[in-house]
N, C-alpha and C. Protein backbone atom coordinates (compact mmCIF):
# COMPACT_ATOMS: atom_id res chain seq x y z
N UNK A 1 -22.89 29.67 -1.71
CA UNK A 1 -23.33 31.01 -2.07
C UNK A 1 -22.09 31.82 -2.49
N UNK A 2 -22.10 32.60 -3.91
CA UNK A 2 -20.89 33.78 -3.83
C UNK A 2 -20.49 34.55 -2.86
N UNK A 3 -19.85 35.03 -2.70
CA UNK A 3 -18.87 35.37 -1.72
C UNK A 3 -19.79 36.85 -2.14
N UNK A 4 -20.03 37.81 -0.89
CA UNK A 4 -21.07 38.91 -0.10
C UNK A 4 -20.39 40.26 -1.64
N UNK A 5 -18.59 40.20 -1.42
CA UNK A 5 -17.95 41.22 -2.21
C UNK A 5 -18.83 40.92 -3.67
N UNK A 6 -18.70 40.03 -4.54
CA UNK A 6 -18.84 39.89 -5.91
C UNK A 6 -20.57 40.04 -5.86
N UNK A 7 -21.64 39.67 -5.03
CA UNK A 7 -22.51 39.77 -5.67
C UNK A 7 -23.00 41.78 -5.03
N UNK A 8 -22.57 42.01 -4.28
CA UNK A 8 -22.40 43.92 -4.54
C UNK A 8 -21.76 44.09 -5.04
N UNK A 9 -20.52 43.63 -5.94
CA UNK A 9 -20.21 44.33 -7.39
C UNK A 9 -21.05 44.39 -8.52
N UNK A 10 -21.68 43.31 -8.56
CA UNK A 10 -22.86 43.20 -9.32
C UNK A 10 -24.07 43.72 -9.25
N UNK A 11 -24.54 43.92 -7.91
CA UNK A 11 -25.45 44.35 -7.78
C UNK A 11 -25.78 45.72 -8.22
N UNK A 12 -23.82 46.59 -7.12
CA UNK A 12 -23.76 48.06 -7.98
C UNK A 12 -23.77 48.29 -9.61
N UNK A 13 -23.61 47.00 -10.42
CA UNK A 13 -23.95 47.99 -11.44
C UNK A 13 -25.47 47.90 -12.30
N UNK A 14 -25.94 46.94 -11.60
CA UNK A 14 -27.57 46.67 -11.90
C UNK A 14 -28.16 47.97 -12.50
N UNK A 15 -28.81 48.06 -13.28
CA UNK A 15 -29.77 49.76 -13.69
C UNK A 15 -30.93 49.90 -12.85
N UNK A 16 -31.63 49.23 -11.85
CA UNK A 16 -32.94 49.15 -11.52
C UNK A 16 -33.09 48.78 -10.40
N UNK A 17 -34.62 48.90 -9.45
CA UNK A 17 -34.40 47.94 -8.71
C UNK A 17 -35.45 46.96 -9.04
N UNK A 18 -35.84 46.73 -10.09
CA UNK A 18 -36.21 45.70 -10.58
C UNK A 18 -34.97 44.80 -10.71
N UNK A 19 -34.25 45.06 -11.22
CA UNK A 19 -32.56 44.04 -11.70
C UNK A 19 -32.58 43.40 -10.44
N UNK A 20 -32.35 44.22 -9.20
CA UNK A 20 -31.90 44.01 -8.06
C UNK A 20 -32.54 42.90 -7.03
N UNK A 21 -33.92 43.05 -7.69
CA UNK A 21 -34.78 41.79 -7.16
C UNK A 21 -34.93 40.76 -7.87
N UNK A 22 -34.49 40.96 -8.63
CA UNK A 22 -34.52 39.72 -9.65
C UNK A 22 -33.12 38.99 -9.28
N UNK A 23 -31.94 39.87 -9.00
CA UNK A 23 -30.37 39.16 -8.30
C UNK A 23 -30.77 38.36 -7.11
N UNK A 24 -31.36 38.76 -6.33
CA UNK A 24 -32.28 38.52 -5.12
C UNK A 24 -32.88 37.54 -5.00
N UNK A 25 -33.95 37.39 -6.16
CA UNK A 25 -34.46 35.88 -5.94
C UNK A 25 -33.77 34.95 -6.73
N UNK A 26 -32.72 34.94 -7.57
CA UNK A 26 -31.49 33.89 -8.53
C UNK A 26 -30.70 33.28 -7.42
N UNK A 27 -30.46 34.28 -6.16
CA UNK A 27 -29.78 34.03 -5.11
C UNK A 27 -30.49 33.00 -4.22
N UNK A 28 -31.71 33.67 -3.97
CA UNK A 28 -32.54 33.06 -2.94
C UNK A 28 -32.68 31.79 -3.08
N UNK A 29 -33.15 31.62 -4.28
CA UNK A 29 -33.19 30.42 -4.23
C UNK A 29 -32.59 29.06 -4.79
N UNK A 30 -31.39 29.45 -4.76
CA UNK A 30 -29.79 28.76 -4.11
C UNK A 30 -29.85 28.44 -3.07
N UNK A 31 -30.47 28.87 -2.30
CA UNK A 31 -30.48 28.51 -0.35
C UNK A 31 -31.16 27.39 -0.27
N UNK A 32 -32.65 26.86 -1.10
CA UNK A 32 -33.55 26.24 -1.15
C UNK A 32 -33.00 24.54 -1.11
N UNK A 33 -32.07 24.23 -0.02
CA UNK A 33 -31.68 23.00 0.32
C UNK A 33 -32.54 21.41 -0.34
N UNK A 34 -33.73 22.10 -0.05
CA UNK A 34 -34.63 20.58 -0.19
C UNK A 34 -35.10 20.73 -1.85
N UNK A 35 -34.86 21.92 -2.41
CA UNK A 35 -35.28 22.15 -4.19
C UNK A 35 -33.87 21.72 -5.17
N UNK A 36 -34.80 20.54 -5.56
CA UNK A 36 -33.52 19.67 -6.59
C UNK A 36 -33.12 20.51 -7.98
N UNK A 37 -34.09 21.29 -8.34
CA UNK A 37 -33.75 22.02 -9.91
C UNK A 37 -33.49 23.53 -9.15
N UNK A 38 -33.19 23.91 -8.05
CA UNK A 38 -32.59 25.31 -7.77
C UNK A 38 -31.47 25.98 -8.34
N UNK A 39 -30.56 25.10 -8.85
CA UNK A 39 -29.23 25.97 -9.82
C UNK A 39 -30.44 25.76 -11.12
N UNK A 40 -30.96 24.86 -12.18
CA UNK A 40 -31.56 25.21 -12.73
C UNK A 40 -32.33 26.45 -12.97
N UNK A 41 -33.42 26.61 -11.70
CA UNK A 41 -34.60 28.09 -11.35
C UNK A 41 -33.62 28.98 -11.77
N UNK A 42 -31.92 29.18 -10.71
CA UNK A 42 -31.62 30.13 -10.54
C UNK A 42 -30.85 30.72 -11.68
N UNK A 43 -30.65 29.64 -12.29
CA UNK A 43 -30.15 29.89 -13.71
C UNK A 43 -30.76 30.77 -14.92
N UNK A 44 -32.04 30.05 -14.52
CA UNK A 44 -32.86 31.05 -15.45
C UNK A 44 -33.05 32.22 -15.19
N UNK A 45 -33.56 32.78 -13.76
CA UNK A 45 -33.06 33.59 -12.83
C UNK A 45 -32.19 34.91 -13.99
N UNK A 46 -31.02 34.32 -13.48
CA UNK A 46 -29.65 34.61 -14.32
C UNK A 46 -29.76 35.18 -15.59
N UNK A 47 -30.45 34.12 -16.62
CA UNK A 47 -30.91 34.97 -17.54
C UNK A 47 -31.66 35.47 -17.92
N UNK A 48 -32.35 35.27 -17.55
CA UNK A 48 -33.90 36.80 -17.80
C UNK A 48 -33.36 37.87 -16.87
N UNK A 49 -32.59 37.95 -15.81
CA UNK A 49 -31.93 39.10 -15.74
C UNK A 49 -30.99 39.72 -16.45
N UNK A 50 -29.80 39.00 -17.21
CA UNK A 50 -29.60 40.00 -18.34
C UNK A 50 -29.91 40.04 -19.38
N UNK A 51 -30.76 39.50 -19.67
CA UNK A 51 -31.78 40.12 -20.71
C UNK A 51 -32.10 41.35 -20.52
N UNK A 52 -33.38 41.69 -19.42
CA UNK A 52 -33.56 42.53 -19.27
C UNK A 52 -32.38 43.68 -18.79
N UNK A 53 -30.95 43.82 -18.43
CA UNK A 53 -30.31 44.62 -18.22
C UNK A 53 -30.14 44.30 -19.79
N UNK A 54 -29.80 43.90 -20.61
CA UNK A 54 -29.13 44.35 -21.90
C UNK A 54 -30.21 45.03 -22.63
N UNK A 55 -31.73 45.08 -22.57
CA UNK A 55 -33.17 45.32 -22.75
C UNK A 55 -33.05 46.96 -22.72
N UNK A 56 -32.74 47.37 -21.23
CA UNK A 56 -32.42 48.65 -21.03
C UNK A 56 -31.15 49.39 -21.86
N UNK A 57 -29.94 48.72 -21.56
CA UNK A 57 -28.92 49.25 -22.19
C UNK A 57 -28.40 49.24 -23.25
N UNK A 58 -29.64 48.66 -24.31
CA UNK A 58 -29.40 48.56 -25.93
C UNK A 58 -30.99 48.37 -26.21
N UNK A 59 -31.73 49.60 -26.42
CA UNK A 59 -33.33 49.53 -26.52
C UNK A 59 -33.42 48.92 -28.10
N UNK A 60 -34.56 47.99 -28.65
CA UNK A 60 -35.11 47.46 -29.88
C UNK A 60 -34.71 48.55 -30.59
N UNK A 61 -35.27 50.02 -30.48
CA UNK A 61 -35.37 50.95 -32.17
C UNK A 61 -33.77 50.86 -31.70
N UNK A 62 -32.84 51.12 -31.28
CA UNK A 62 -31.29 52.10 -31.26
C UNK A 62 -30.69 50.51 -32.01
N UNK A 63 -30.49 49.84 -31.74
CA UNK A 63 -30.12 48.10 -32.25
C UNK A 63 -30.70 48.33 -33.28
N UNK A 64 -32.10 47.81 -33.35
CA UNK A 64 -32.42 47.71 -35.29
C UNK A 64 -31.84 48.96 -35.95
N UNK A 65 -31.32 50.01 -35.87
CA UNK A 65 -31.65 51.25 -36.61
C UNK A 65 -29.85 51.08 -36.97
N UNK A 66 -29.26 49.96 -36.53
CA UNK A 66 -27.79 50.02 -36.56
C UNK A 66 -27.13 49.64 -37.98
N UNK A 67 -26.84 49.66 -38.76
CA UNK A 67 -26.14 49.18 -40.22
C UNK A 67 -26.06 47.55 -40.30
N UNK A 68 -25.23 47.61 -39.54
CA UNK A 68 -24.99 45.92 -39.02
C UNK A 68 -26.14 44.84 -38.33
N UNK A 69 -26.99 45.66 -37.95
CA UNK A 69 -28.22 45.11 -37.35
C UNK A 69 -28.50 43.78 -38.76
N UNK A 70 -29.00 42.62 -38.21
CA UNK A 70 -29.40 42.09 -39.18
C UNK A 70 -30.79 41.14 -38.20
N UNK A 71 -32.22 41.50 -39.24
CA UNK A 71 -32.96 40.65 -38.39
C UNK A 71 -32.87 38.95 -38.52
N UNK A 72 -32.83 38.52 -37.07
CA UNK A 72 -32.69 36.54 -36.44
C UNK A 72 -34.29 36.47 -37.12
N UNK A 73 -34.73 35.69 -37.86
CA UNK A 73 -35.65 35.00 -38.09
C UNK A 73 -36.43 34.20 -36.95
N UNK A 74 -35.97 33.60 -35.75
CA UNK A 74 -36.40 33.07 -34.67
C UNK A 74 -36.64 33.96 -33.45
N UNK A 75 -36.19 34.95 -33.75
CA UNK A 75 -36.66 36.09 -32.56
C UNK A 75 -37.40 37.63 -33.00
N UNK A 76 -37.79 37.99 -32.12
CA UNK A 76 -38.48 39.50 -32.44
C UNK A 76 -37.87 40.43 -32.16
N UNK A 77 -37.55 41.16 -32.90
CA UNK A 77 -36.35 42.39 -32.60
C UNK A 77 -35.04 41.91 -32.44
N UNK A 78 -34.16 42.49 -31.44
CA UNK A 78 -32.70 41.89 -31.24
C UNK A 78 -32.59 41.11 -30.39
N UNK A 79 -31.66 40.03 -30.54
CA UNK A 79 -31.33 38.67 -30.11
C UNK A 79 -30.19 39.24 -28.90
N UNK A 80 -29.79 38.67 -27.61
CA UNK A 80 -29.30 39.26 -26.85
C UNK A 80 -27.80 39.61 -27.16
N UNK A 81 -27.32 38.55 -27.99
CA UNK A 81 -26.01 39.03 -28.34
C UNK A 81 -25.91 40.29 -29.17
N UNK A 82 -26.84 40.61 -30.10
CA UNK A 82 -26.79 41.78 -30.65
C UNK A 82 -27.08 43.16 -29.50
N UNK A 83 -27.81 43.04 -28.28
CA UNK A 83 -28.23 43.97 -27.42
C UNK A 83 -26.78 44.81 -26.94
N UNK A 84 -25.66 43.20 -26.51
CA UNK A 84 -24.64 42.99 -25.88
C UNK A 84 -23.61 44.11 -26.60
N UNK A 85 -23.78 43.35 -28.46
CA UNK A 85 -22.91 44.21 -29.38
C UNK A 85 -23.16 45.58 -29.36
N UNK A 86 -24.62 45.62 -29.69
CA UNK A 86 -24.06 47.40 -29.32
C UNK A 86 -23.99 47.88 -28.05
N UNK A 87 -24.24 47.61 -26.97
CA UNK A 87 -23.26 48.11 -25.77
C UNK A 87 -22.40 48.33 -25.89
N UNK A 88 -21.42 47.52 -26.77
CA UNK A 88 -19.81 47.67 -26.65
C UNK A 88 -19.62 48.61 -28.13
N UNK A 89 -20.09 49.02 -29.27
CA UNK A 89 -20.04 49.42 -30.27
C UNK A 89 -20.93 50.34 -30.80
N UNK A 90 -21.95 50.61 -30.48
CA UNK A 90 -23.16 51.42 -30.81
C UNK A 90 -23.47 50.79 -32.41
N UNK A 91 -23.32 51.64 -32.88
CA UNK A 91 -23.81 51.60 -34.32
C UNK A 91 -22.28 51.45 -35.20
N UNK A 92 -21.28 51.42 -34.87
CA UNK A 92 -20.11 51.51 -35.10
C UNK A 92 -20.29 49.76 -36.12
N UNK A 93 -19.97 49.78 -37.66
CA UNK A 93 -19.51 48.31 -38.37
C UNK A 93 -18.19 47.89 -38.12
N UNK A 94 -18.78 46.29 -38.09
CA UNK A 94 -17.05 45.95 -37.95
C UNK A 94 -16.11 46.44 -39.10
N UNK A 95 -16.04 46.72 -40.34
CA UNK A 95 -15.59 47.20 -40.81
C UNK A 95 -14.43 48.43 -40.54
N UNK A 96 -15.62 49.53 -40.09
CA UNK A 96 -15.50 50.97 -39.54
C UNK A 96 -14.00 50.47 -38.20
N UNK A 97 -14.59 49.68 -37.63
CA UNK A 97 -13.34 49.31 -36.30
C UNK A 97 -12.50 48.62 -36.71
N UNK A 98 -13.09 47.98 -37.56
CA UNK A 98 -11.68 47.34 -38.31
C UNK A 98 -10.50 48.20 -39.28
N UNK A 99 -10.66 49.00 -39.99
CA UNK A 99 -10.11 49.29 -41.31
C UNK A 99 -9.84 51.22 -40.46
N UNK A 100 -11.01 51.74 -39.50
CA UNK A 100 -10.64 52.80 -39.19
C UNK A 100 -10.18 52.89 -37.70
N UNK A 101 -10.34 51.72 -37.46
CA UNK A 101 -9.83 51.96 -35.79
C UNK A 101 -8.54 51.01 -35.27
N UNK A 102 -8.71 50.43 -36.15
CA UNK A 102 -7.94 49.34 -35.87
C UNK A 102 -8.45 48.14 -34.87
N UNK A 103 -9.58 47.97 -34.53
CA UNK A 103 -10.30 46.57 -33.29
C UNK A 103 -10.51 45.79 -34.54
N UNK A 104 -10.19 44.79 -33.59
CA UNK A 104 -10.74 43.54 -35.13
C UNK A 104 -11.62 43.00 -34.13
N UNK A 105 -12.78 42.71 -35.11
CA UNK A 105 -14.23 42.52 -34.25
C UNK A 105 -14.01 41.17 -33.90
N UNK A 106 -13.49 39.79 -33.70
CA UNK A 106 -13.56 39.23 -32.85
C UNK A 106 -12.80 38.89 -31.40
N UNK A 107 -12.06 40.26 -30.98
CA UNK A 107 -12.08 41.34 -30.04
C UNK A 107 -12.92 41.42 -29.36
N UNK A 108 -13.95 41.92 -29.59
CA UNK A 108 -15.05 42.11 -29.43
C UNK A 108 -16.19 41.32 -28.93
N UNK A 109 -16.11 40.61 -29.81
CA UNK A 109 -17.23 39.63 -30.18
C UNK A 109 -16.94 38.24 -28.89
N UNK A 110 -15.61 37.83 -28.87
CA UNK A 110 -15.47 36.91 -27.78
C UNK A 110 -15.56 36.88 -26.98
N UNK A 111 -15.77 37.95 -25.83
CA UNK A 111 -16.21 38.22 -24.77
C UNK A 111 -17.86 37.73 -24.00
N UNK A 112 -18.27 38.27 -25.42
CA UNK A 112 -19.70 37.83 -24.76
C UNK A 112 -20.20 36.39 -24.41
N UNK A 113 -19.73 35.61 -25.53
CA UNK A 113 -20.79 34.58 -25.94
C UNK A 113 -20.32 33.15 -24.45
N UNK A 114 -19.24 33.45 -23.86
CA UNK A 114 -19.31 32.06 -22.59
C UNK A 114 -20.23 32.71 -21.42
N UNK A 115 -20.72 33.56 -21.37
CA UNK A 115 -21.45 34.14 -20.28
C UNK A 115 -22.98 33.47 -20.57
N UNK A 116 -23.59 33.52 -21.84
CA UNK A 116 -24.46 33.28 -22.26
C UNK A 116 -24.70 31.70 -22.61
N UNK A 117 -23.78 31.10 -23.05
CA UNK A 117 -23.85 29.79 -22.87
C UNK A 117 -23.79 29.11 -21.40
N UNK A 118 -22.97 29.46 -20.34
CA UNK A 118 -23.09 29.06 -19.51
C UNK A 118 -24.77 29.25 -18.73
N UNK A 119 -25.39 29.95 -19.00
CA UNK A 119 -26.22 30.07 -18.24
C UNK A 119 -27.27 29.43 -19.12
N UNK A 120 -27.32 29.61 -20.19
CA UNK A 120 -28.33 28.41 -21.18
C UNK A 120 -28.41 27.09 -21.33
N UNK A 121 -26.93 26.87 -20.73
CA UNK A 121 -26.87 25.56 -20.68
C UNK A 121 -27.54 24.94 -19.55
N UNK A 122 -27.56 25.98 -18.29
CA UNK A 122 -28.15 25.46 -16.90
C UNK A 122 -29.49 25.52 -16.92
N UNK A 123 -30.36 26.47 -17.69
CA UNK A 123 -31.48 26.79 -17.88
C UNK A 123 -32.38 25.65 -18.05
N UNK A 124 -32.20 25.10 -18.41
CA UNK A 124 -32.58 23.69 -19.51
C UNK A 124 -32.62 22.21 -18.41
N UNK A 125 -33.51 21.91 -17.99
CA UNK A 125 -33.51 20.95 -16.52
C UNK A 125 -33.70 19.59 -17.23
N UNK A 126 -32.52 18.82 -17.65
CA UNK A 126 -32.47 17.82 -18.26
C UNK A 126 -31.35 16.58 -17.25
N UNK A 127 -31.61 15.41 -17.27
CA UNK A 127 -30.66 14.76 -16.21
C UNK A 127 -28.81 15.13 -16.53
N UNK A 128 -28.73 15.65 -17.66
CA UNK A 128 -27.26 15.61 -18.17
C UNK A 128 -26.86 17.15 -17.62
N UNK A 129 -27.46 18.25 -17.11
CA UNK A 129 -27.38 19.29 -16.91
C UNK A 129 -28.11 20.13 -15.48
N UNK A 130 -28.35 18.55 -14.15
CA UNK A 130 -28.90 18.39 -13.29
C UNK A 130 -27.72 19.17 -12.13
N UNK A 131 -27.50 19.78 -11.72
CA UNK A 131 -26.75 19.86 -10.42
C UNK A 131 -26.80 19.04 -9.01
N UNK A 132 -25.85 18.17 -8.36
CA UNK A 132 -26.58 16.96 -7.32
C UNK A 132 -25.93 18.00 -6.20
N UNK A 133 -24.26 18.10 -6.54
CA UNK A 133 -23.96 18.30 -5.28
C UNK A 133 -23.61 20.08 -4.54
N UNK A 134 -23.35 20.12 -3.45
CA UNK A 134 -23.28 21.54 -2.78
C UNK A 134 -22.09 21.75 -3.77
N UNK A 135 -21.14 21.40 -4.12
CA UNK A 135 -20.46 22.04 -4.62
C UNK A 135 -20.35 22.15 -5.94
N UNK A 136 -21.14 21.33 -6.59
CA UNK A 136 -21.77 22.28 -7.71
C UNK A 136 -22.45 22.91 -8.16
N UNK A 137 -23.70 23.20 -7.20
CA UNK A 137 -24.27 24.36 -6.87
C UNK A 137 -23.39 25.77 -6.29
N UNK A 138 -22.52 25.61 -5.58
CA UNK A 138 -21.54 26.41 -5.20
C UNK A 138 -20.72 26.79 -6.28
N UNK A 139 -20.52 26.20 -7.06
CA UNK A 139 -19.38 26.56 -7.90
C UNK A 139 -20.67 27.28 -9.55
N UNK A 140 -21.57 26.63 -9.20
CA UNK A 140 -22.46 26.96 -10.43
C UNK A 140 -22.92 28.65 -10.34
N UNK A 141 -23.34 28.69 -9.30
CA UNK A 141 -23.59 30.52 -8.55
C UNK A 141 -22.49 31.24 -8.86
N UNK A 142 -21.59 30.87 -8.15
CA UNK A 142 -19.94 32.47 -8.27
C UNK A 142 -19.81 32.39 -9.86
N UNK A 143 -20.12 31.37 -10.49
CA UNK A 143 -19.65 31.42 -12.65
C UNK A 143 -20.67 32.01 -12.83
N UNK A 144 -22.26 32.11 -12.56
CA UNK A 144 -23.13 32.34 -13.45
C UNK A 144 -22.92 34.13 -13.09
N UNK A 145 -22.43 34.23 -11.52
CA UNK A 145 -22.23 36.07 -10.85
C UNK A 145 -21.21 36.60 -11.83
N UNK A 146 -20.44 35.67 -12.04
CA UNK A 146 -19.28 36.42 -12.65
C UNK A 146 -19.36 36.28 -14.02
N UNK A 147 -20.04 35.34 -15.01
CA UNK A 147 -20.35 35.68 -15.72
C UNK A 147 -21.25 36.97 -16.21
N UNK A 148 -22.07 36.99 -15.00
CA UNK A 148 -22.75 38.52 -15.19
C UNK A 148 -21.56 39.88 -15.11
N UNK A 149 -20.81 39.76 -13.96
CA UNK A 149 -19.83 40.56 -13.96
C UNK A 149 -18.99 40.53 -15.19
N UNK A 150 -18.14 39.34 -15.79
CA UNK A 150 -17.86 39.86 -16.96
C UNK A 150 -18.30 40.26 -17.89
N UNK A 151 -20.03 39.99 -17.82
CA UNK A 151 -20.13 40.94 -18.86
C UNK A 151 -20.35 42.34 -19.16
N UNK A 152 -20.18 42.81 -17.91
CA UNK A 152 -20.02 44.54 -17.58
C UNK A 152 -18.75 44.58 -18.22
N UNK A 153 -17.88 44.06 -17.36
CA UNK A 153 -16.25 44.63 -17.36
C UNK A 153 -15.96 44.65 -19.35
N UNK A 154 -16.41 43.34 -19.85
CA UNK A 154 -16.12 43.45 -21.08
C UNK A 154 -17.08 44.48 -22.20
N UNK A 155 -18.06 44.81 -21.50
CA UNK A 155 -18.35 45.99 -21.99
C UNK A 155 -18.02 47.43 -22.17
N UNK A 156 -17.56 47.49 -20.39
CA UNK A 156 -16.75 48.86 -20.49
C UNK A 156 -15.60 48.76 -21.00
N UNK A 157 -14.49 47.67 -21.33
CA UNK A 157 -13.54 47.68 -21.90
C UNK A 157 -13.53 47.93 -22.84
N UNK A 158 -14.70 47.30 -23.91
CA UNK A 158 -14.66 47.66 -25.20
C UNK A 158 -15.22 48.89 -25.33
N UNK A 159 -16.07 49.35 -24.76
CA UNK A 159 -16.05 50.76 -25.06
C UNK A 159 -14.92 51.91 -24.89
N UNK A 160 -14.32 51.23 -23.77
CA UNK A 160 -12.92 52.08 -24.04
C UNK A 160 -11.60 51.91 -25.28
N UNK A 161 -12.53 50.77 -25.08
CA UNK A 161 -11.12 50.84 -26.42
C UNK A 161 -11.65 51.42 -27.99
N UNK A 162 -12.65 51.40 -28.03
CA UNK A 162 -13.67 52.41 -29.31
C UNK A 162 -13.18 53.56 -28.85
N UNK A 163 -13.72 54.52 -28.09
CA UNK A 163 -13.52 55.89 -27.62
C UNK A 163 -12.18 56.02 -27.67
N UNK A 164 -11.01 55.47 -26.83
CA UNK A 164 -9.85 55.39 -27.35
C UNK A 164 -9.21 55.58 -29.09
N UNK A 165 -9.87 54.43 -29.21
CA UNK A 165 -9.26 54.65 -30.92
C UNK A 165 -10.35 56.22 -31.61
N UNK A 166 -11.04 56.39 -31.37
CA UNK A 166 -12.11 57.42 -32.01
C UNK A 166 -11.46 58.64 -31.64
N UNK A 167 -10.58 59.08 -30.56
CA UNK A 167 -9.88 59.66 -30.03
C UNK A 167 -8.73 59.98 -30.57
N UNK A 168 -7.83 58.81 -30.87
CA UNK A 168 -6.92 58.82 -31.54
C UNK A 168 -6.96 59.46 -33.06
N UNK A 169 -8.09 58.69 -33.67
CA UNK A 169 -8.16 59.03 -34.96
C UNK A 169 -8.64 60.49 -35.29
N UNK A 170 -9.37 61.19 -34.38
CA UNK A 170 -9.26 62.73 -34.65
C UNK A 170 -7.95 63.39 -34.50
N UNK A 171 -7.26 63.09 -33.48
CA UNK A 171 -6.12 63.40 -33.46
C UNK A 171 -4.94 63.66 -34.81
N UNK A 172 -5.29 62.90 -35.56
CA UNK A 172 -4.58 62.45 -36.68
C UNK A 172 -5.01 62.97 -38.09
């Protein structure tokens, strides 16, 4: 199980207490000793919870209505990495951060995408992507927490570093 500190870092920045029960049962059932696909469950777990936190914190109209928005043909509305992008950018083009701010968007952009693979990859209950032992169930939980955690931290970073430069550039 993650260690008590990291999953109340996470928890504090949950939006809901829907989020919070949903951390709750990703956790729970990690405990489930005698359940062979439990890092699997909890995986998924994992991601349909940030989904839905990126759901809240980048709504369908504010994403589509963005310049850069471009509609995925395989999904309805925005795809989670785009939810992710504007968290960290709003409506802001890479261009605009590029040429007026100086961020070069894959800055940006790299942050997100190992959080999301890691947990898609577990999602998926296939013998090549099976978890056997405690300690890779152990070790599978604190990556998928902290993948959730980084993807706060790399959100608020990049937003500071937008506001920062947006800051700067009035200045000037």
């Amino acid at each position: 199980m993650p260690s008590q500190e990291l999953i109340n870092k996470v928890r504090s920045r949950l939006p809901d207490n829907f989020s919070r029960r949903q951390l709750d049962g990703a956790l729970v059932v990690l405990t489930q000793e005698n359940n062979p696909a439990r890092a699997n469950q909890s995986a998924s777990s994992f991601r349909e919870l940030t989904a839905h936190v990126l759901e809240l914190m980048a709504p369908d109209a504010d994403v589509m209505r963005c310049q850069w928005f471009k509609q995925d043909k395989n999904v309805e509305g925005p795809t989670r990495r785009q939810r992710a992008l504007y968290t960290c950018r709003g409506g802001l083009t890479d261009a605009f951060r590029k040429d007026k701010l100086g961020i070069k968007p894959g800055t940006l952009h790299s942050g997100l995408g190992p959080a999301f693979q890691e947990l898609n990859k577990r999602t998926h209950v296939r013998p090549e992507t099976e978890l056997k032992t405690e300690e890779e169930i152990e070790e599978f939980a604190e990556n998928a927490l902290v993948a959730l955690d980084d993807l706060f931290e790399t959100i608020d970073e990049m937003k500071d570093r937008v506001a920062t430069a947006l800051s700067e550039r009035r200045r000037h």
